[in-house]
C-alpha atoms as a PDB file:
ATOM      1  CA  UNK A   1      69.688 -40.068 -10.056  1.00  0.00           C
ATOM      2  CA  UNK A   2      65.549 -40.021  -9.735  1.00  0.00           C
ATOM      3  CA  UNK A   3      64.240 -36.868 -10.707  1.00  0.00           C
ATOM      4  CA  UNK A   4      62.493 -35.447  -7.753  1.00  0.00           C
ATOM      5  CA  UNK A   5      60.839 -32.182  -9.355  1.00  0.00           C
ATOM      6  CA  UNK A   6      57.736 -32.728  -9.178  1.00  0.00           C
ATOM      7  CA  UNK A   7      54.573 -30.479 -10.620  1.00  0.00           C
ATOM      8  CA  UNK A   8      53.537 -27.795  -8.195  1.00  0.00           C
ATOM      9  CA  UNK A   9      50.022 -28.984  -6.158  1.00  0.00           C
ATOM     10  CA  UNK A  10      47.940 -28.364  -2.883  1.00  0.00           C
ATOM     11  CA  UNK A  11      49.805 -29.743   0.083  1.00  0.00           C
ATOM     12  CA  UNK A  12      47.028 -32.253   2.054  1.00  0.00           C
ATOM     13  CA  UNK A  13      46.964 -28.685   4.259  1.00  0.00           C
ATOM     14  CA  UNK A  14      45.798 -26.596   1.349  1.00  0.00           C
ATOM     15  CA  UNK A  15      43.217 -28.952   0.168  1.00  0.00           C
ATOM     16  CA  UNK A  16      41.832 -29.183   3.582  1.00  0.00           C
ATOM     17  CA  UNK A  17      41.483 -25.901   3.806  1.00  0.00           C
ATOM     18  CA  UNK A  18      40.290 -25.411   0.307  1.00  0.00           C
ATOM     19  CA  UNK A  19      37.610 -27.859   1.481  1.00  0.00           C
ATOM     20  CA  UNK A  20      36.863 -26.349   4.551  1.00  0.00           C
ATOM     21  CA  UNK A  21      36.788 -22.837   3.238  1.00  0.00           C
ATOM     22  CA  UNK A  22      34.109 -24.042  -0.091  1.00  0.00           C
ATOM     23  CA  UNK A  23      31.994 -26.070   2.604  1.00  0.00           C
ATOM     24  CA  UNK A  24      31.243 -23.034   4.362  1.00  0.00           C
ATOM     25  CA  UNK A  25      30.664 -21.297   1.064  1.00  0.00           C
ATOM     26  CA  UNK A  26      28.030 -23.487   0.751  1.00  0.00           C
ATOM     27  CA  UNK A  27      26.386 -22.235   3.851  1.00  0.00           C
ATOM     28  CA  UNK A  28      26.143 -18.419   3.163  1.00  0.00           C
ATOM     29  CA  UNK A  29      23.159 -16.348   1.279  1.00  0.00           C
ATOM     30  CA  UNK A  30      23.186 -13.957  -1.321  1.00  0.00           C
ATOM     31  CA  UNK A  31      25.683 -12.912  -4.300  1.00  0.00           C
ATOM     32  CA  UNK A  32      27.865 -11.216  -2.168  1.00  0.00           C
ATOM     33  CA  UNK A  33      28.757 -14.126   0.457  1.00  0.00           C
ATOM     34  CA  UNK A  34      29.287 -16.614  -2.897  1.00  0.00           C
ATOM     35  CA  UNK A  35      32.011 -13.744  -4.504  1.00  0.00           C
ATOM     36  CA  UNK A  36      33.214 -13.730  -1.219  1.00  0.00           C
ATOM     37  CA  UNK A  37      33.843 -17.438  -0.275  1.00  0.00           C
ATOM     38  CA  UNK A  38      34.883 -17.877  -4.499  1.00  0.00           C
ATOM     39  CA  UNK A  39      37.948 -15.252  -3.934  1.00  0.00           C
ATOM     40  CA  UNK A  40      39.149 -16.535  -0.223  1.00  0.00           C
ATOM     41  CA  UNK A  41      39.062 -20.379  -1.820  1.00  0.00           C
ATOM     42  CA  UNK A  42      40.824 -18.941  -5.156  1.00  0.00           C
ATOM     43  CA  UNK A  43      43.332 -16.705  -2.936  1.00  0.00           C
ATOM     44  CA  UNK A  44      43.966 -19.705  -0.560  1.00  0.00           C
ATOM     45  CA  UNK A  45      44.970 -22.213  -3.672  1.00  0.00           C
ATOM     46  CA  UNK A  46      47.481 -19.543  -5.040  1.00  0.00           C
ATOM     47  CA  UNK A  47      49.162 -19.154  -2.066  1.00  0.00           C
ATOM     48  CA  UNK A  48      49.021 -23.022  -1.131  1.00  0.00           C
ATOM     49  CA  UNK A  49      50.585 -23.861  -4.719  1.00  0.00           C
ATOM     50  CA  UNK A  50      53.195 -21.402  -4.422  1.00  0.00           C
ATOM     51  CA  UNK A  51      54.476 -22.913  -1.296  1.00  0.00           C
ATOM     52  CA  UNK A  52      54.226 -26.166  -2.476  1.00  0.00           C
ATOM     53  CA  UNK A  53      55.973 -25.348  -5.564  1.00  0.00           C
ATOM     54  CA  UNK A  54      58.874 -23.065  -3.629  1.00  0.00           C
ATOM     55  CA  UNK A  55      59.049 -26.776  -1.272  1.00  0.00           C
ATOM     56  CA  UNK A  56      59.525 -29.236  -4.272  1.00  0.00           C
ATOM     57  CA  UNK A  57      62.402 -27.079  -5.454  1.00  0.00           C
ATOM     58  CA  UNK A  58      64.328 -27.286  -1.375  1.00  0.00           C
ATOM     59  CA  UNK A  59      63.655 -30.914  -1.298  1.00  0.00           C
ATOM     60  CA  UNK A  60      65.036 -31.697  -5.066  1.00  0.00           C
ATOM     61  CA  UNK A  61      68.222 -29.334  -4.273  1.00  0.00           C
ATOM     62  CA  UNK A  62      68.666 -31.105  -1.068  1.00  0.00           C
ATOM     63  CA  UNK A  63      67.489 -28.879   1.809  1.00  0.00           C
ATOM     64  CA  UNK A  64      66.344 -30.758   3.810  1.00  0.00           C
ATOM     65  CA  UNK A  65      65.827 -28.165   6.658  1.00  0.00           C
ATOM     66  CA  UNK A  66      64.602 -25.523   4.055  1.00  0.00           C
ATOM     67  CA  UNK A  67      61.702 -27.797   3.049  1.00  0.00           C
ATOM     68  CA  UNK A  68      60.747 -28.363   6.141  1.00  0.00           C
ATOM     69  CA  UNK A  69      60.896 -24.697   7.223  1.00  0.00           C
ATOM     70  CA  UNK A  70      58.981 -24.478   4.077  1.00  0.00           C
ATOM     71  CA  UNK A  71      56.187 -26.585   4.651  1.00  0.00           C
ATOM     72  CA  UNK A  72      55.674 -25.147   8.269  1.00  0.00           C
ATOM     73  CA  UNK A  73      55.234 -21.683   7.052  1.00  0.00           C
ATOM     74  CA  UNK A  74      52.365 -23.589   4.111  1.00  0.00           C
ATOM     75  CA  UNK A  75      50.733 -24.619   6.780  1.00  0.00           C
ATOM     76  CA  UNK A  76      50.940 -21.160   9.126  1.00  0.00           C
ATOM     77  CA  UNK A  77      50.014 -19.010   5.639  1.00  0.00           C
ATOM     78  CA  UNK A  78      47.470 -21.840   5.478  1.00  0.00           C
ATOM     79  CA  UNK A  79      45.606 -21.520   8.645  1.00  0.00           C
ATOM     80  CA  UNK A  80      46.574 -17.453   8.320  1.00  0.00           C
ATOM     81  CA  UNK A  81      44.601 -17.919   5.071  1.00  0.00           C
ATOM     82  CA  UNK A  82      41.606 -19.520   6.661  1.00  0.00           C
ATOM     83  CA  UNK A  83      41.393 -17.437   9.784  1.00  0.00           C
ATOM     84  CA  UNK A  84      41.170 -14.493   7.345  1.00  0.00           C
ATOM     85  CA  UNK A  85      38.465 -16.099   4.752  1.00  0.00           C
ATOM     86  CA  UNK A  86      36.769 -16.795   8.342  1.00  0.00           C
ATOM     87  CA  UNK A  87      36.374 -13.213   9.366  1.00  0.00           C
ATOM     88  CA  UNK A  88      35.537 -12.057   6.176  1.00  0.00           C
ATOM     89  CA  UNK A  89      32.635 -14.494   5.548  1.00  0.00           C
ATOM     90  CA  UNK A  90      31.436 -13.820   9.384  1.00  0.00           C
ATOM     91  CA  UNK A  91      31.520 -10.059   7.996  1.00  0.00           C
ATOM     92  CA  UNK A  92      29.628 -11.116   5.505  1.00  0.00           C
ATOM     93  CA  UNK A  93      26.919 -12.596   7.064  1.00  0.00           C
ATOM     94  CA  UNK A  94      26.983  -9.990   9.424  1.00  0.00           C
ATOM     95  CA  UNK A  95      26.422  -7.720   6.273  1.00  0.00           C
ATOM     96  CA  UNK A  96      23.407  -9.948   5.293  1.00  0.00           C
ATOM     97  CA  UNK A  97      21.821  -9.808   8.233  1.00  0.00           C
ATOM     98  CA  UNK A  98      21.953  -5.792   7.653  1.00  0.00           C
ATOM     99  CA  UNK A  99      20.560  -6.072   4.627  1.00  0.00           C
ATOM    100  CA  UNK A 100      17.716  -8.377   6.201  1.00  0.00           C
ATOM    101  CA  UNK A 101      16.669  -6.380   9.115  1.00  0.00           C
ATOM    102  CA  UNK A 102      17.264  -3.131   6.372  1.00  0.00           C
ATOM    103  CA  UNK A 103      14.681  -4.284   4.348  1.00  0.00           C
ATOM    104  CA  UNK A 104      12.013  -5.112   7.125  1.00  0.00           C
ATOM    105  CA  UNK A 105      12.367  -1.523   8.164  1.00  0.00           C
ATOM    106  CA  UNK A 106      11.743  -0.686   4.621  1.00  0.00           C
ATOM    107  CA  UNK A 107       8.909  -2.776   4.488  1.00  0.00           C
ATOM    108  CA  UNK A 108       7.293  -1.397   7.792  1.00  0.00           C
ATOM    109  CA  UNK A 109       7.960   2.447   6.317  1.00  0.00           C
ATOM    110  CA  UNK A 110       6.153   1.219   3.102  1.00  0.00           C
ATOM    111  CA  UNK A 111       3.074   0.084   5.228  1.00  0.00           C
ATOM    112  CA  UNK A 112       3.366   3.108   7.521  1.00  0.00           C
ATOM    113  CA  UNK A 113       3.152   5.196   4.358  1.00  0.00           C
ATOM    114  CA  UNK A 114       0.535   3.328   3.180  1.00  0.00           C
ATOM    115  CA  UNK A 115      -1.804   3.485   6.231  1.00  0.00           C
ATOM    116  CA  UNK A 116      -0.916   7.519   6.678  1.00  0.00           C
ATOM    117  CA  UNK A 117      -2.074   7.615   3.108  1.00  0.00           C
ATOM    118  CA  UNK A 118      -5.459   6.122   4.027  1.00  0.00           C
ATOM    119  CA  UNK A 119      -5.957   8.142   6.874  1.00  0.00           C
ATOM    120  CA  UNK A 120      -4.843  11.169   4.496  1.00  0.00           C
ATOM    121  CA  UNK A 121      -8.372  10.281   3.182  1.00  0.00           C
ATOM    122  CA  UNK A 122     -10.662   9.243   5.633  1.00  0.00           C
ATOM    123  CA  UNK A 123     -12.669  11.128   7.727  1.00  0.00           C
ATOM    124  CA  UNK A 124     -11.953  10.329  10.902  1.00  0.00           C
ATOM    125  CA  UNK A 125     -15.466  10.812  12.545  1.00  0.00           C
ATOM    126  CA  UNK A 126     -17.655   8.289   9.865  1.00  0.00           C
ATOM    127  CA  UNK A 127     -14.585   6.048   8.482  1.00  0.00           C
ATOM    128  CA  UNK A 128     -15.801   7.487   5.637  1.00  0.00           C
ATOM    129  CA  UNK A 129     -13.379   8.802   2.415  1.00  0.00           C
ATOM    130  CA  UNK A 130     -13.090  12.860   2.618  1.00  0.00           C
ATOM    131  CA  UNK A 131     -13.364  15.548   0.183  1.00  0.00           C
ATOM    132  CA  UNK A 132     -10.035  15.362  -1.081  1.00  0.00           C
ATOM    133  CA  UNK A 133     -10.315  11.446  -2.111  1.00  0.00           C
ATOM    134  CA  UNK A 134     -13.986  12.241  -3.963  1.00  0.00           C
ATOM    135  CA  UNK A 135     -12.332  14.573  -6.091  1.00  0.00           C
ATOM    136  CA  UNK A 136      -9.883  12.414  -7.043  1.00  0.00           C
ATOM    137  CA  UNK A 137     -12.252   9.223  -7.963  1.00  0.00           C
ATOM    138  CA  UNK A 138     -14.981  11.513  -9.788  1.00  0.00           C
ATOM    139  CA  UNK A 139     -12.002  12.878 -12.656  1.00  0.00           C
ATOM    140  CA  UNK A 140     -11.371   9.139 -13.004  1.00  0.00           C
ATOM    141  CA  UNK A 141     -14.618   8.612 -13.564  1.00  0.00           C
ATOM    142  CA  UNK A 142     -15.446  11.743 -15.916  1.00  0.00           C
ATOM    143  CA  UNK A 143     -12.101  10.686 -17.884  1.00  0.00           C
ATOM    144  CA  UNK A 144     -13.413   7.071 -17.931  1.00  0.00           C
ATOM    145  CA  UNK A 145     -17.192   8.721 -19.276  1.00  0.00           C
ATOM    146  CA  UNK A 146     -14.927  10.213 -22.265  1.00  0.00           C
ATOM    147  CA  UNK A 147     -13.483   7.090 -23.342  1.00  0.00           C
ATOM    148  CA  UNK A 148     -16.180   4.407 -22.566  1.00  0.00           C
ATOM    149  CA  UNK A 149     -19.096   6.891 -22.368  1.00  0.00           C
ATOM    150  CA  UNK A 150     -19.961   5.474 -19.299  1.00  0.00           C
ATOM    151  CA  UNK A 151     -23.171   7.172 -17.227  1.00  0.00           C
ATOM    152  CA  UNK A 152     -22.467   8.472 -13.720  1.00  0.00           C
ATOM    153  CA  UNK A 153     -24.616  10.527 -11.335  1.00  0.00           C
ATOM    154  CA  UNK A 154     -23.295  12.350  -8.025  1.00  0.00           C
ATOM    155  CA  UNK A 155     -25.935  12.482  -5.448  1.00  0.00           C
ATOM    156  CA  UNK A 156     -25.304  15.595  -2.842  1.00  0.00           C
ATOM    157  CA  UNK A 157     -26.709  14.992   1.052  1.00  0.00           C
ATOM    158  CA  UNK A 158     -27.007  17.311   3.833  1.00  0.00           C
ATOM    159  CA  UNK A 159     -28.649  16.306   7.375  1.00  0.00           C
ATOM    160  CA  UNK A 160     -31.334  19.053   7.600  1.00  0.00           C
ATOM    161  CA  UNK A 161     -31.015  21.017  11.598  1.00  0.00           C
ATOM    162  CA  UNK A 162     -28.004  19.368  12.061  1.00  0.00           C
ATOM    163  CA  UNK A 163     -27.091  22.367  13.912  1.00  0.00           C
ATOM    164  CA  UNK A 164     -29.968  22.408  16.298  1.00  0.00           C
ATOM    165  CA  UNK A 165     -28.549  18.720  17.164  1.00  0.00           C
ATOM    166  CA  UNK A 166     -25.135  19.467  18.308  1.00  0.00           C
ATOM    167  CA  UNK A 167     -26.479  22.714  19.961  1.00  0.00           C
ATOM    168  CA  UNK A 168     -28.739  20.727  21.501  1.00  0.00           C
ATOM    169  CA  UNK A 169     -27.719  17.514  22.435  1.00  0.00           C
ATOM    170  CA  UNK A 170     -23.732  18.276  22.019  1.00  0.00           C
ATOM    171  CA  UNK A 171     -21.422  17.051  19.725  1.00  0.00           C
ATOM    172  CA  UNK A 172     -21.301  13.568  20.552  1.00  0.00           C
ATOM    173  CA  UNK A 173     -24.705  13.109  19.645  1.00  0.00           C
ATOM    174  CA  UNK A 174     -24.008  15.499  16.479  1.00  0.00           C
ATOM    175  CA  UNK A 175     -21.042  12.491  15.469  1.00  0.00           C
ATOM    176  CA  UNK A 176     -23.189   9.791  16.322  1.00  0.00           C
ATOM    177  CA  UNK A 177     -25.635  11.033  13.808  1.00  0.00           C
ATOM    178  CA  UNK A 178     -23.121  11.551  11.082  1.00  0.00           C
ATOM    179  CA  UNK A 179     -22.008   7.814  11.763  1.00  0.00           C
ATOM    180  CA  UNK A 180     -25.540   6.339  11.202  1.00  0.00           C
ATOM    181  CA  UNK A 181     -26.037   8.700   8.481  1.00  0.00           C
ATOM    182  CA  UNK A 182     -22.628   7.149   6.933  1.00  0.00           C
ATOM    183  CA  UNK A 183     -23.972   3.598   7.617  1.00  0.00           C
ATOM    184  CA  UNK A 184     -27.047   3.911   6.285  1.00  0.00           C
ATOM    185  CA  UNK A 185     -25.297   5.397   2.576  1.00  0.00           C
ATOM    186  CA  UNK A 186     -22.520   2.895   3.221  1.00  0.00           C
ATOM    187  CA  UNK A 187     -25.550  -0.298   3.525  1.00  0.00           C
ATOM    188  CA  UNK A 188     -27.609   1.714   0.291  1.00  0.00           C
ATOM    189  CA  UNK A 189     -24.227   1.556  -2.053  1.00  0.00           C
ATOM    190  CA  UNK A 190     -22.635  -0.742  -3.547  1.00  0.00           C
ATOM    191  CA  UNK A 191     -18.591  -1.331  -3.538  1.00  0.00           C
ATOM    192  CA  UNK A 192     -17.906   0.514  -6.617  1.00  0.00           C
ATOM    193  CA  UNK A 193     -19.449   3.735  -5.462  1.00  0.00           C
ATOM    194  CA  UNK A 194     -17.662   6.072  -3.549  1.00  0.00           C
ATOM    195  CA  UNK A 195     -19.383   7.888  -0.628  1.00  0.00           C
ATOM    196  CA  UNK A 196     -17.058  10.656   1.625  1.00  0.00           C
ATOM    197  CA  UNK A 197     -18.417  13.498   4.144  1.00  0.00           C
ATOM    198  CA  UNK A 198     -17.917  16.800   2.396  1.00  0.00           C
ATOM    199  CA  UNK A 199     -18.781  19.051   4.658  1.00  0.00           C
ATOM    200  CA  UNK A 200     -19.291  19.168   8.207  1.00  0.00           C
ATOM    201  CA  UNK A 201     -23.129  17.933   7.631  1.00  0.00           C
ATOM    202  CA  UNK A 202     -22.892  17.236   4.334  1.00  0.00           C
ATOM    203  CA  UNK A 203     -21.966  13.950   2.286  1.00  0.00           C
ATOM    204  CA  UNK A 204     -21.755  13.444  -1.334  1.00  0.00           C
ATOM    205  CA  UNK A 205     -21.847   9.903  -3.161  1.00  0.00           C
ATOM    206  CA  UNK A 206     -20.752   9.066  -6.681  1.00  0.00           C
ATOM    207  CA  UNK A 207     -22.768   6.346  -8.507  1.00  0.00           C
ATOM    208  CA  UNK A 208     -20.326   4.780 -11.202  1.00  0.00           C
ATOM    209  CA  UNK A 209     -22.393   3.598 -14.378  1.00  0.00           C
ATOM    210  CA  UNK A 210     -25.837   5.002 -12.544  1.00  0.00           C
ATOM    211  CA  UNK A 211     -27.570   7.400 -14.997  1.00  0.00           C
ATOM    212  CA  UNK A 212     -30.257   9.757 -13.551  1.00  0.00           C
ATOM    213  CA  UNK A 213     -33.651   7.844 -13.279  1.00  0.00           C
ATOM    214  CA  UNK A 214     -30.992   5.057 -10.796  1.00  0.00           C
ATOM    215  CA  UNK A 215     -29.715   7.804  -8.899  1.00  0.00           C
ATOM    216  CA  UNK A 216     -33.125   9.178  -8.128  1.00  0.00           C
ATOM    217  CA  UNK A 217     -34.212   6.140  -6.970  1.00  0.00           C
ATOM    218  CA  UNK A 218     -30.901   5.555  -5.177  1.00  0.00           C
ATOM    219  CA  UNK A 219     -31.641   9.112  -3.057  1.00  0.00           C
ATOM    220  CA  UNK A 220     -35.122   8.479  -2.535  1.00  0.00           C
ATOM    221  CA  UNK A 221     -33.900   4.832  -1.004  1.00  0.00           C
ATOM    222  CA  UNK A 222     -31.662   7.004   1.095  1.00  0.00           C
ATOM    223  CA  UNK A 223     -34.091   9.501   2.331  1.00  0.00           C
ATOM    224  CA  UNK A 224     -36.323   6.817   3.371  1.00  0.00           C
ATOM    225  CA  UNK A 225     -34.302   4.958   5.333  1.00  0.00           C
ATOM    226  CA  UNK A 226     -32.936   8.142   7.031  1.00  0.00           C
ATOM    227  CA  UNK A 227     -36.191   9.036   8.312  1.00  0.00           C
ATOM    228  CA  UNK A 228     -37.209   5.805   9.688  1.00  0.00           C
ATOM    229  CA  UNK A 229     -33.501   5.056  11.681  1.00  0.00           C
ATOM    230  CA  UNK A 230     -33.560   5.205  14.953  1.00  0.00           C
ATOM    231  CA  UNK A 231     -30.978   7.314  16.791  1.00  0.00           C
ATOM    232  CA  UNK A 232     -29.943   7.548  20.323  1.00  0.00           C
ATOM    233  CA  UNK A 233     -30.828  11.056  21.019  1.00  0.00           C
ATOM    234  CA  UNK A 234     -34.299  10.215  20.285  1.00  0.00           C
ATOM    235  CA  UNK A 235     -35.204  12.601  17.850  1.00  0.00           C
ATOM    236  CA  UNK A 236     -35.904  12.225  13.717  1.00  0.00           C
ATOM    237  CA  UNK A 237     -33.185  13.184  11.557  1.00  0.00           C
ATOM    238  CA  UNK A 238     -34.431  13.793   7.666  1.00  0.00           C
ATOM    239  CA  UNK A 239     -31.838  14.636   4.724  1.00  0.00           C
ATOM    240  CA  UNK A 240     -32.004  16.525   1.580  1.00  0.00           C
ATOM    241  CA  UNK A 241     -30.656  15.105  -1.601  1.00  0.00           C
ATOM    242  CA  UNK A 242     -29.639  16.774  -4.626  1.00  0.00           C
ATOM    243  CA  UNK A 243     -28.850  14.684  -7.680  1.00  0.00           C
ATOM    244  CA  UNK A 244     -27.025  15.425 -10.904  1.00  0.00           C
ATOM    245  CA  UNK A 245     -25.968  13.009 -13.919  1.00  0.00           C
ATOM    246  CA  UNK A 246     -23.497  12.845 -16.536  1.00  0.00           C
ATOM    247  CA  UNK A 247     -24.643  13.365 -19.513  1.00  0.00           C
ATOM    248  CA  UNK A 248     -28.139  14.129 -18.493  1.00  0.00           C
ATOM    249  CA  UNK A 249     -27.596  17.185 -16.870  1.00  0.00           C
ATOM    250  CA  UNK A 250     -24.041  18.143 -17.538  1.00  0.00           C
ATOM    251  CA  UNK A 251     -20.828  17.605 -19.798  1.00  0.00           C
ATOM    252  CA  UNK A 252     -17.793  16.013 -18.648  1.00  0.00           C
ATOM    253  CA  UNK A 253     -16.292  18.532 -16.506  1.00  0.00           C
ATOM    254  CA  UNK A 254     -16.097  17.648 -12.458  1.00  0.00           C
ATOM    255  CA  UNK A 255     -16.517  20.825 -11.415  1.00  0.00           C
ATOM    256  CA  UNK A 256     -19.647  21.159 -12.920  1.00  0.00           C
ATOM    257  CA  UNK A 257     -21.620  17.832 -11.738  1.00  0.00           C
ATOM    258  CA  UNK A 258     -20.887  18.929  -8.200  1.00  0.00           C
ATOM    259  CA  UNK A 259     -22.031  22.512  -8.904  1.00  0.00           C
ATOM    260  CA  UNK A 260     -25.329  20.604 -10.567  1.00  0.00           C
ATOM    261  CA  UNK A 261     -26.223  18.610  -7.548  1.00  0.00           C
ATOM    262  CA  UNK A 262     -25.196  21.220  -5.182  1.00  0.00           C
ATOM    263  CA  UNK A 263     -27.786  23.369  -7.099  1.00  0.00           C
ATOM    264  CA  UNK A 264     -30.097  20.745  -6.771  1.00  0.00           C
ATOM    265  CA  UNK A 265     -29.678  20.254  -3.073  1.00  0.00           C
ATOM    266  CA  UNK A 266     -30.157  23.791  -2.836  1.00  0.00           C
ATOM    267  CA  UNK A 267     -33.601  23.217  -4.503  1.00  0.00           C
ATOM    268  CA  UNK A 268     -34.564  20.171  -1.849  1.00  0.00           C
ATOM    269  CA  UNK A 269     -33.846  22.849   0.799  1.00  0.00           C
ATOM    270  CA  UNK A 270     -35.907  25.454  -0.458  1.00  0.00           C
ATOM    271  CA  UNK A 271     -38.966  23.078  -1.406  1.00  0.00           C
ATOM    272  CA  UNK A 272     -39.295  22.509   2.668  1.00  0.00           C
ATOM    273  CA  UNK A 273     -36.354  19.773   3.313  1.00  0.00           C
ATOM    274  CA  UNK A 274     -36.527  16.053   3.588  1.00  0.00           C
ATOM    275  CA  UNK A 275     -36.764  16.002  -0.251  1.00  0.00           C
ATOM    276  CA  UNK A 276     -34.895  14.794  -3.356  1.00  0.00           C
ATOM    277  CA  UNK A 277     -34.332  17.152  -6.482  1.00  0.00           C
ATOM    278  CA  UNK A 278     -32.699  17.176  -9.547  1.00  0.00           C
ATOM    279  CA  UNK A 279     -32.255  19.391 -12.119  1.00  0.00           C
ATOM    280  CA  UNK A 280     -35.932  19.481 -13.014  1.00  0.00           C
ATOM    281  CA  UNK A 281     -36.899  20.745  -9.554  1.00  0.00           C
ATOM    282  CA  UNK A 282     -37.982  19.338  -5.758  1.00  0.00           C
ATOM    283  CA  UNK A 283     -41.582  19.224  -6.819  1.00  0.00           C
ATOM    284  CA  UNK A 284     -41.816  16.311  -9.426  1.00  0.00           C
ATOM    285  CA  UNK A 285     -38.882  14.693  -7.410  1.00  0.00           C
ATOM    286  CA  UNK A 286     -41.418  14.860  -4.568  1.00  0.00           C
ATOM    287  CA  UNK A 287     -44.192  13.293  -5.922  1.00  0.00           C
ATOM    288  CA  UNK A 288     -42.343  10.159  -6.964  1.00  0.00           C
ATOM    289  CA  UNK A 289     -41.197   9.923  -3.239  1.00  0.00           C
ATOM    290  CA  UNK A 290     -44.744   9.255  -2.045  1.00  0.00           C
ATOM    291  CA  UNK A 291     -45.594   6.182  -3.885  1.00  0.00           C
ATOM    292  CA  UNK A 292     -44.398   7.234  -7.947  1.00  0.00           C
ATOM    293  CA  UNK A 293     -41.402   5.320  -8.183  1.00  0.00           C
ATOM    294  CA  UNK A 294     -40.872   1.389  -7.462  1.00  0.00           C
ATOM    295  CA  UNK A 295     -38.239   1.412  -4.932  1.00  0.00           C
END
């Protein structure tokens, strides 16, 4: 009699399925939705063999009725099978599109940090970086003096009767002044300087790699410009400028080459405003303002 045992293999049901279920493998993104469609397919062919296998052993003892019993419940586990490796890859993708619209929100909270960063130091009136940022930028610079022994100069600013403008004329025409003010540094500067509003009338800019005879010219540029502008209240606005430079006047400590040009400012002040000074006094500073230097 023939031997009818035959090895145990994927019914043409199974291997449809198997088909079906690796095509749509295919069609998913990410690690998870491969593991995913690699355990359904590998799941599916266990189950399909095992059938098969139980079937081949009915039909060679003779049951007739048993194998086909048998192959009807392949094919129900079958589609079971398939119907369950469907919802599980729709969760999937469903999962994936979590994780996309997860990581645009991140993305958006990044920028939103980012931006309330920047406005952390700006000043909101000239655009301008504040106080907080200058402080920052002139330790990188003095640390950056230590190890390169770089020259840098901070040059101090403060509108002189600012307060007789916003008393005045009001406050708007107080801002717009600061704004031009801010311009006119921002136009005088170049990118790798750092200019912020200090104080309510005051500014301060930091010259990277500017020793003192540049940053006395750069103020006296300044000042020059201030006084010619036109503003929309109609009246002259002048400046005072004090100027301090590391290692002319100081050592490497931050604290003290703002103290140094605040001095300094201090001295443009008392030698009748609309000056520059440094640390040798308003005076000689004032002399090169009327014709001395080559600006």
């Amino acid at each position: 009699m023939e031997n009818t045992t035959r090895q145990p293999t994927l019914s043409g049901t199974g291997q449809d399925v198997a088909r079906a279920t690796a095509a749509a493998a295919l069609h998913v993104r990410g690690p998870l939705l491969g593991v995913i469609a690699v355990t359904s397919v590998a799941v599916l062919a266990l189950l399909a063999a095992a059938f098969s296998s139980g079937s081949a052993v009915a039909a060679a003892a003779g049951q007739t009725g048993d194998l086909l019993g048998g192959r009807a419940l392949t094919i129900v586990t079958a589609m079971l099978v398939l119907g369950g490796a469907f919802v599980i890859l729709r969760a999937a993708i469903s999962h994936d599109d979590c994780s996309r619209r997860f990581d645009g929100l991140r993305q958006e909270l990044e920028s939103s940090n980012a931006r309330l960063k920047e406005f952390s130091f700006t000043d909101d009136v000239t655009g301008l970086y504040n106080r907080r940022f200058f402080a920052t930028r002139l330790e990188d610079e003095v640390s950056r003096y230590a190890r390169f022994n770089q020259p840098l100069s901070v040059v101090m600013l403060d509108i002189d009767g600012f307060k007789a403008v916003n008393d005045d004329l009001g406050h708007a025409a107080g801002d717009e002044a600061l704004r031009i003010v801010g311009h006119i540094l921002q136009t005088q500067s170049r990118n790798i300087d750092v200019i912020c509003r200090y104080g309510s009338d005051e500014f301060a800019v930091l010259l990277v790699e500017t020793g003192k005879d540049g940053a006395l010219l750069y103020a006296e540029r300044v000042r020059r410009q201030i006084e010619t502008a036109v503003f929309g209240h109609g009246r002259t606005i002048t400046v005072s400028l004090g100027v301090a430079s590391l290692p002319e006047d100081v050592g490497p400590v931050p604290e003290d080459i703002v103290t140094a040009s605040e001095w300094a400012l201090g001295e443009a002040k008392c030698a009748g405003k609309n000056q520059v000074a440094g640390r040798e006094g308003a005076v000689a500073i004032g002399r090169g303002r009327r014709g001395g230097w080559d600006l």
